[in-house]
Protein backbone atom coordinates (compact mmCIF):
# COMPACT_ATOMS: atom_id res chain seq x y z
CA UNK A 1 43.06 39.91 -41.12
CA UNK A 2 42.37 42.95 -39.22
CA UNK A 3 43.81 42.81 -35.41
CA UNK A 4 40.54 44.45 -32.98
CA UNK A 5 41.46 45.24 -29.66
CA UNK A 6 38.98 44.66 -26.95
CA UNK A 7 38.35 46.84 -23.83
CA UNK A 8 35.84 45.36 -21.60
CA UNK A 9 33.96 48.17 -19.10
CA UNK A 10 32.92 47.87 -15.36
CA UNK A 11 32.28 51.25 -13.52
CA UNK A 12 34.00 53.11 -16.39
CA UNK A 13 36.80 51.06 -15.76
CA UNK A 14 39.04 48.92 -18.34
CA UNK A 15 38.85 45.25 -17.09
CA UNK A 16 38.77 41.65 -18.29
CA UNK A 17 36.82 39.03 -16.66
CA UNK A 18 37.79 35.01 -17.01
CA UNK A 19 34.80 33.35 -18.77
CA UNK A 20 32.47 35.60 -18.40
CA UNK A 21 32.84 35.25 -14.39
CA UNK A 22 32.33 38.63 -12.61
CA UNK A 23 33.37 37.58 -9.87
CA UNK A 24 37.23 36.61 -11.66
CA UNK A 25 37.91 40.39 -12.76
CA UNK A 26 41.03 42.15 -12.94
CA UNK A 27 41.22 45.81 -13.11
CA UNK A 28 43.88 46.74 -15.85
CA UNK A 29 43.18 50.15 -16.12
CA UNK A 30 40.89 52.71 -14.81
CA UNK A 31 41.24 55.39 -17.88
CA UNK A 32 40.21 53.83 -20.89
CA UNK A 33 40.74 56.63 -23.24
CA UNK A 34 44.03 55.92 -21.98
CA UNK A 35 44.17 52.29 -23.53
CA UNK A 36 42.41 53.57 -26.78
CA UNK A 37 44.62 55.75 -27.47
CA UNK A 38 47.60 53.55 -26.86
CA UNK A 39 46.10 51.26 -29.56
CA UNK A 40 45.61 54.06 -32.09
CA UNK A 41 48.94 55.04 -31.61
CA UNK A 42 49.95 51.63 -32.30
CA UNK A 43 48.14 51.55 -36.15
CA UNK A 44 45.15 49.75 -34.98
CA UNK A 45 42.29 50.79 -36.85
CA UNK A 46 39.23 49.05 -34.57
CA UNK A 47 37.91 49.07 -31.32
CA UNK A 48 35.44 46.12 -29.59
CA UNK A 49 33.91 47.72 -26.57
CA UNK A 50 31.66 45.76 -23.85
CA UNK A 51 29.94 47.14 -21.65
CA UNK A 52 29.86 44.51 -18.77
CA UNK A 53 28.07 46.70 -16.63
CA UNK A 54 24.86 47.08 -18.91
CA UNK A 55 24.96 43.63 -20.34
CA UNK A 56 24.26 42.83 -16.44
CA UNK A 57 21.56 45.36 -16.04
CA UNK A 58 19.82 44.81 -19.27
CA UNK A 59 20.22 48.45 -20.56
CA UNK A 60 23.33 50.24 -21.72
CA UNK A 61 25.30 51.81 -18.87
CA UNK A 62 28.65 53.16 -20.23
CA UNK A 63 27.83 54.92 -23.06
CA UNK A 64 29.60 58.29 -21.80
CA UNK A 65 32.72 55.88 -22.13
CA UNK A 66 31.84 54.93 -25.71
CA UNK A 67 31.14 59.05 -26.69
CA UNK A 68 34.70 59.54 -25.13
CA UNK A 69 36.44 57.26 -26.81
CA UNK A 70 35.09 57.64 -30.10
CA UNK A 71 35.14 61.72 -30.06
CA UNK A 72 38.65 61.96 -29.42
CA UNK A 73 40.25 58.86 -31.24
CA UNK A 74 39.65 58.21 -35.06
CA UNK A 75 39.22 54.34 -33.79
CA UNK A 76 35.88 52.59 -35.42
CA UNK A 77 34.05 50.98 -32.31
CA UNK A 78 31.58 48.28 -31.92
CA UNK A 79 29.88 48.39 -28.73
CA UNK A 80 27.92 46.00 -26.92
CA UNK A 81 26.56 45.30 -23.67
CA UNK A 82 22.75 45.69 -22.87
CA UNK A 83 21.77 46.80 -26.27
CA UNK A 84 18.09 45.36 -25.77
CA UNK A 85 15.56 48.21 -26.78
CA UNK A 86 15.24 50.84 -29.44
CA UNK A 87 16.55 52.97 -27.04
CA UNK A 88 19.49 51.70 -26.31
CA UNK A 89 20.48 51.22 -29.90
CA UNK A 90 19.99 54.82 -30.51
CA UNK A 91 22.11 55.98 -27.73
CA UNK A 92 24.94 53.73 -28.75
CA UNK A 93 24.70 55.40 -32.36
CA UNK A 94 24.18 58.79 -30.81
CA UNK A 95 27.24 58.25 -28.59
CA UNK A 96 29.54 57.70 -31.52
CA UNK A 97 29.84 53.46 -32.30
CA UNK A 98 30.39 52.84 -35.61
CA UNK A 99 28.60 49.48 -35.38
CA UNK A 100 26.22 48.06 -32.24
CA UNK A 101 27.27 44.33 -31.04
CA UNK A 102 23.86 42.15 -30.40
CA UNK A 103 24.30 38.80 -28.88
CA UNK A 104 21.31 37.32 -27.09
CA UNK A 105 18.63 39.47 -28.71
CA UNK A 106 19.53 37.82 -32.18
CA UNK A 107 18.24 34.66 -30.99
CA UNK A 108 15.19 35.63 -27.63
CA UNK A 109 13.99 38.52 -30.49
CA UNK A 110 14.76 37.82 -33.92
CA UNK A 111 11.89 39.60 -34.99
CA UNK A 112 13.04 42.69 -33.32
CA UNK A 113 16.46 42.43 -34.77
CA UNK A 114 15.88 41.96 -38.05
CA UNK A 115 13.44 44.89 -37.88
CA UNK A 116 16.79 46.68 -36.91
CA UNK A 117 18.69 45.28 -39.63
CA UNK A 118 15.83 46.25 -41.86
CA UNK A 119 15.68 50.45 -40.53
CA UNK A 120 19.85 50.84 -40.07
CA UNK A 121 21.22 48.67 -42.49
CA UNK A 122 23.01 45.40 -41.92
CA UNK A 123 26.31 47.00 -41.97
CA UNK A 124 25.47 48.67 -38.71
CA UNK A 125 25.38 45.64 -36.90
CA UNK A 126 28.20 43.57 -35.14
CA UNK A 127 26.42 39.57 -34.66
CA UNK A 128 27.81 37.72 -31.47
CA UNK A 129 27.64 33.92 -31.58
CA UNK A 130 28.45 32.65 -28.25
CA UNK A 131 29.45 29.19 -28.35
CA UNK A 132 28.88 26.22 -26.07
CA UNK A 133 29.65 22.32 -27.60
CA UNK A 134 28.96 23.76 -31.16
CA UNK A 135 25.42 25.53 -29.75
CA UNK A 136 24.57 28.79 -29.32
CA UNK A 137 25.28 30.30 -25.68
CA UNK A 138 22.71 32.95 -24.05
CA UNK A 139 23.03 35.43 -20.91
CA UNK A 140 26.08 35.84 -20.57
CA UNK A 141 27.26 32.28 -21.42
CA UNK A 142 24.73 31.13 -18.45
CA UNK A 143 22.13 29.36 -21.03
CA UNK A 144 23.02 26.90 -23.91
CA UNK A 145 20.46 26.72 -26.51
CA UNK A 146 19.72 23.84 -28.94
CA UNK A 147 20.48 26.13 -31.99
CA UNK A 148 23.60 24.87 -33.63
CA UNK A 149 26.55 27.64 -34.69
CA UNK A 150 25.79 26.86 -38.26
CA UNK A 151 22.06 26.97 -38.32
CA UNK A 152 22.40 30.59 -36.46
CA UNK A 153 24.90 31.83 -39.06
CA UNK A 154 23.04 30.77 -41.87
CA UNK A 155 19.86 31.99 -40.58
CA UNK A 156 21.75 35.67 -40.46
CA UNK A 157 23.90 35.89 -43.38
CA UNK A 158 20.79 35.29 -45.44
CA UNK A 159 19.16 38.38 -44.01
CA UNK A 160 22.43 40.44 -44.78
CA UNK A 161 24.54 40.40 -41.52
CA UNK A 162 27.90 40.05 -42.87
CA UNK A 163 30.42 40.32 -39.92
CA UNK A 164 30.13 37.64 -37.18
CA UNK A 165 32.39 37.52 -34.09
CA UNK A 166 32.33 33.66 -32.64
CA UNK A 167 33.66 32.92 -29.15
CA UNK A 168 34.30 29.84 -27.84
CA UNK A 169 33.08 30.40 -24.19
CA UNK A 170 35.62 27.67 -22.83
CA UNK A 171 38.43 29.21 -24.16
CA UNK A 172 37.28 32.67 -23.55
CA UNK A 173 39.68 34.25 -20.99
CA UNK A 174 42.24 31.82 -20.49
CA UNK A 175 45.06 32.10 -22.65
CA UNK A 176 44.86 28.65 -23.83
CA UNK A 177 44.58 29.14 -28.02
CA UNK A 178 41.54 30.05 -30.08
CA UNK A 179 38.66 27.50 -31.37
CA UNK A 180 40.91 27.51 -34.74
CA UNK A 181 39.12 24.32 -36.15
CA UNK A 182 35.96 25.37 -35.24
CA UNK A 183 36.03 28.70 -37.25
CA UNK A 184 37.83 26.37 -39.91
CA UNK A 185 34.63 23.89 -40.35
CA UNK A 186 32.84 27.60 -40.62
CA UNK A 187 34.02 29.07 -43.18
CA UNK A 188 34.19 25.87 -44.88
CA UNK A 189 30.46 25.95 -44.90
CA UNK A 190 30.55 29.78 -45.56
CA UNK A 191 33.53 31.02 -47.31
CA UNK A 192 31.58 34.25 -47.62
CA UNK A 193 31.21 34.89 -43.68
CA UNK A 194 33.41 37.93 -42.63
CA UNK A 195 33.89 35.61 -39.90
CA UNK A 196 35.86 37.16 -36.20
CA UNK A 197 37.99 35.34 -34.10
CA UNK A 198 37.44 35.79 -30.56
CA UNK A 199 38.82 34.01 -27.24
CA UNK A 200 41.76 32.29 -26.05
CA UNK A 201 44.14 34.19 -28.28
CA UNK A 202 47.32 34.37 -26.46
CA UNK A 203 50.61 34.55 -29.06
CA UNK A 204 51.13 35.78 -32.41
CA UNK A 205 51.17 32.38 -33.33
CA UNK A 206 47.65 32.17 -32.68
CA UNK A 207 47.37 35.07 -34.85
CA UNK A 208 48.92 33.89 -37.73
CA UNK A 209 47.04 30.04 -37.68
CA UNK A 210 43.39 32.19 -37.33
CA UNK A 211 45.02 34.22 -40.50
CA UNK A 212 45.51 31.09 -42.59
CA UNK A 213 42.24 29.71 -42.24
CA UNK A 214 40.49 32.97 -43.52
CA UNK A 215 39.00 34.89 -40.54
CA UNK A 216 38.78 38.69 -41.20
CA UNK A 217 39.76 39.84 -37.60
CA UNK A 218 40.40 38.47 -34.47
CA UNK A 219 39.56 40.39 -31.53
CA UNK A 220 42.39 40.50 -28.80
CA UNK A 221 41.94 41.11 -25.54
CA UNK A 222 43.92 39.45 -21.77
CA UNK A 223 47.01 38.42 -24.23
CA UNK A 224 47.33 42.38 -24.62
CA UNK A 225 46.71 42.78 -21.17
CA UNK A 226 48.84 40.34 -19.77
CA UNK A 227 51.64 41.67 -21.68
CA UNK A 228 51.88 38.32 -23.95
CA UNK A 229 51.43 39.86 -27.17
CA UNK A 230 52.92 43.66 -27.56
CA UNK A 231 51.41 46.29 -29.58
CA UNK A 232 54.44 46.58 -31.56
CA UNK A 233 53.98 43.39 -32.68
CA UNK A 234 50.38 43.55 -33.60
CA UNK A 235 51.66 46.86 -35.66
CA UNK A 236 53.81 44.77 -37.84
CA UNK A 237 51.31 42.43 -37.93
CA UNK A 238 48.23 44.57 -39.15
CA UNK A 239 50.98 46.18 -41.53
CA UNK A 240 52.22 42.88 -43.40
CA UNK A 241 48.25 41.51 -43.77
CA UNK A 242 47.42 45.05 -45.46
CA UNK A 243 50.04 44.78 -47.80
């Protein structure tokens, strides 16, 4: 299982926010090439970065952050965050992301998406499932759609997507654990599913449980942050699962 660090972006600035709540933001650093290059020093290979800002506006809006961090660390990114338009897709590639994150737009314009999928290549593409009661969450966790988590999967890995991140949004942000028995009942159903952990990790425990069940990362963000979970720790960690 492959350890992904997450930097979340407001004004060029590393933050996290608690539940997708703007308004609960902490500030943990204001040089993210900084952070980036403390986790490449560490032996992490990956990078998830949001860009808060443009997932607000609708259109990317930190991708001089993404060029910066990818042209001068040998980190593979995925970056999200406003990715709505042709556009915007191109200037995330452009600006060095190894993979674009889509969330919302996989379920207000599958059409569009899988027109994506169908020019770039599946492999390009990051899927978010935002999850609400076992339904898929919208705009920024503020709609819950009728679309169950394993309908939307499905629906994907049958047009090639083959990396999913899933967050729980009630344990998003909180420290409290991650949804392990959800992503368990998921990959029951899909054994295939490069399924990624994401929210509410907070120890290494949590880390090793999301390991046992099968996910293929787990994207860490506040425990890091927080100082709960060191990065010599996840070094050991990311060492032991690749041998």
């Amino acid at each position: 299982m492959e350890i992904i660090p997450a930097i979340d972006l407001i004004d060029g600035k590393c933050v996290r926010l608690t539940q997708g709540d703007y308004a609960q933001k902490t500030i943990y650093n204001e040089r993210p090439l900084e952070v980036a290059k403390q986790f490449e020093d560490a032996g992490l290979k990956r990078l998830h970065l949001v860009d808060l800002d443009g997932a607000k506006a609708g259109a990317v809006k930190n991708w001089k952050v993404l060029e910066e961090l990818a042209g001068k660390t040998g980190l593979i990114v995925d970056f999200g965050g406003g990715i709505k338009k042709q556009e915007d897709l191109k200037i995330v590639f452009e600006s060095g992301a190894a993979l674009a994150t889509i969330g919302s737009l996989a379920v207000k314009q599958e059409a569009l998406f899988v027109q994506w999928i169908n020019t770039y290549g599946a492999d390009k593409f990051l899927l978010g499932a935002d999850v609400k009661e076992e339904k898929i969450a919208i705009s920024g966790w503020l709609e819950t759609t009728d679309i169950p988590i394993r309908e939307f999967i499905g629906n994907y890995l049958s047009k090639g997507v083959k990396q999913i991140f899933c967050t729980d949004v009630s344990k998003d942000g909180k420290l409290e654990g991650p949804a392990t028995s959800l992503y368990a009942s998921i990959l029951t159903v899909y054994p295939e599913l490069q399924l990624i952990a994401s929210g509410g990790v907070s120890n290494m425990k949590d880390l090793e449980a999301l390991a046992a069940i099968g996910c293929s990362g787990a994207i860490v963000g506040k425990a890091i942050y927080e100082n709960r979970i060191s990065l010599p720790e996840l070094t050991r960690f990311n060492e032991q699962k690749r041998n």
